[in-house]
Protein backbone atom coordinates (compact mmCIF):
# COMPACT_ATOMS: atom_id res chain seq x y z
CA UNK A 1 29.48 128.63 -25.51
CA UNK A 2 30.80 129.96 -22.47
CA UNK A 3 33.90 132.18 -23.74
CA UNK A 4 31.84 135.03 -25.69
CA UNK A 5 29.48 135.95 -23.22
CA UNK A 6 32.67 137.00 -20.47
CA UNK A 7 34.68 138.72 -23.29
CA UNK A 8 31.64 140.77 -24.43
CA UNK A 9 30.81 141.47 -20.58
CA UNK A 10 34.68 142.77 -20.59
CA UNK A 11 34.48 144.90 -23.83
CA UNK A 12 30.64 146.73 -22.45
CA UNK A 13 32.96 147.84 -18.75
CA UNK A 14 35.88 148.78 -20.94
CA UNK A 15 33.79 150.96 -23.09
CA UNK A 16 31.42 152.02 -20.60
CA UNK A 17 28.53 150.43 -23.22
CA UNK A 18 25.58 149.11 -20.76
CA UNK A 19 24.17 147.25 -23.84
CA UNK A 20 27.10 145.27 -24.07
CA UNK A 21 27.69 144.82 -20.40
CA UNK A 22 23.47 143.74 -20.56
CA UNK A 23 24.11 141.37 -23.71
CA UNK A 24 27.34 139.32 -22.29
CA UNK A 25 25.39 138.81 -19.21
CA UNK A 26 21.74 137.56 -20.70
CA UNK A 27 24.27 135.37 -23.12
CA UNK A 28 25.66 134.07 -19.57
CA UNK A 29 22.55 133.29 -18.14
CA UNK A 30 21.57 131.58 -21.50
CA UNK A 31 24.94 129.43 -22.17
CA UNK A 32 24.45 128.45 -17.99
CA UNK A 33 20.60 127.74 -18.51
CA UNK A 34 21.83 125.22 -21.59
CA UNK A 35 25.02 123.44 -20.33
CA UNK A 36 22.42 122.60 -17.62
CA UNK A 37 20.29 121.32 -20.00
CA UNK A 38 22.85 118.80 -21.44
CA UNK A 39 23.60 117.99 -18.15
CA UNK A 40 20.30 116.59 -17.06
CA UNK A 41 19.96 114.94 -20.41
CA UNK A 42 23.39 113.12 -20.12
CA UNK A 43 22.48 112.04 -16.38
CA UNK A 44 19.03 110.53 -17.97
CA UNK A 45 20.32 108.89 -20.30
CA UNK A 46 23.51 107.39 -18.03
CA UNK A 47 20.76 106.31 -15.65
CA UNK A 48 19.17 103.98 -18.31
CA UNK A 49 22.99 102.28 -19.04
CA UNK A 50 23.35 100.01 -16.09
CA UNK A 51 20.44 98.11 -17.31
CA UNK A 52 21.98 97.49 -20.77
CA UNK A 53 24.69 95.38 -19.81
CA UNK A 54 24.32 91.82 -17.73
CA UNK A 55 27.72 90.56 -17.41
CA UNK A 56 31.06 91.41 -15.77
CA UNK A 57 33.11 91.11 -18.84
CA UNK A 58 31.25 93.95 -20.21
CA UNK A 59 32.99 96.87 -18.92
CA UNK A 60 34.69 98.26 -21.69
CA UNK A 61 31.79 98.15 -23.77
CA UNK A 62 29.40 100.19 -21.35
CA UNK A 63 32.35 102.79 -21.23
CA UNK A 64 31.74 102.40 -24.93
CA UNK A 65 28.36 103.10 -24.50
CA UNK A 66 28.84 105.81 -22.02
CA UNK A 67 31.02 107.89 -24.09
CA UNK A 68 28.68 107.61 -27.19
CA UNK A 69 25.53 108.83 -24.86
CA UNK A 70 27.48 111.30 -22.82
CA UNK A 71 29.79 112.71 -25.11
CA UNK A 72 29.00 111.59 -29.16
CA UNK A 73 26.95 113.65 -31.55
CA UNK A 74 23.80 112.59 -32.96
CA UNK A 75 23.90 111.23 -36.47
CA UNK A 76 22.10 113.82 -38.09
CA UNK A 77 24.56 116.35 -36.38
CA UNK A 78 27.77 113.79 -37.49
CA UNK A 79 26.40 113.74 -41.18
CA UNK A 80 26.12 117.73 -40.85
CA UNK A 81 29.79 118.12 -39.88
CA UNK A 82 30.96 115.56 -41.87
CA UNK A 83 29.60 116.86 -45.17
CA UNK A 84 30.75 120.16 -44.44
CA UNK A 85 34.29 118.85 -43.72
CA UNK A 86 34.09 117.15 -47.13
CA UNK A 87 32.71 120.07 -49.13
CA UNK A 88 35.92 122.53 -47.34
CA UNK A 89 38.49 119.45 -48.49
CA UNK A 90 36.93 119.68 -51.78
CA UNK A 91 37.55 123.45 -51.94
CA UNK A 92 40.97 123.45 -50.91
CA UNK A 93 41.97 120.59 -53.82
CA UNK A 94 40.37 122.73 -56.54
CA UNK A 95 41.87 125.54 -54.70
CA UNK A 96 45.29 123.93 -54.91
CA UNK A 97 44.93 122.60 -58.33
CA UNK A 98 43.88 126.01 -60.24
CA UNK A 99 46.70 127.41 -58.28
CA UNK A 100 49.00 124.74 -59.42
């Protein structure tokens, strides 16, 4: 989210367009505003791990577990992607077959 909003800031001072220069910068302020957002989440949700895991010989596992919280996609959002990955694979063979 963070490469538009600079490249649309750029294009508004090359052209001398103040709505452009105005729409990169609200888009900056809004990609900020959320990558803060996920941040907080992520530290919420990393504060709860420590209390998951009892033993010493789990370490792997809560970096596991870390990774899945901190950095993995939601299920409904892995389905979405997934699905769409299938239906573009299923293009491209009929693609490839009717063009032989």
């Amino acid at each position: 989210p963070h490469v538009p909003w600079p490249l649309l800031t750029l294009l508004g001072l090359a052209a001398e367009s103040w709505s452009l220069i105005l729409s990169g910068l609200l888009l900056g302020v809004v990609a900020i505003l959320y990558s803060y957002g996920k941040t907080i989440h992520a530290r919420k949700k990393l504060r709860r791990l420590p209390q998951m895991f009892s033993s010493e010989g789990d370490a792997l596992w809560a970096l596991q577990a870390w990774g899945d919280v901190c950095c993995g996609l939601e299920h409904s959002e892995q389905m979405k992607r997934r699905v769409t990955f299938a239906k573009i694979v299923m293009f491209q063979i009929l693609l490839f077959v009717l063009m032989g």
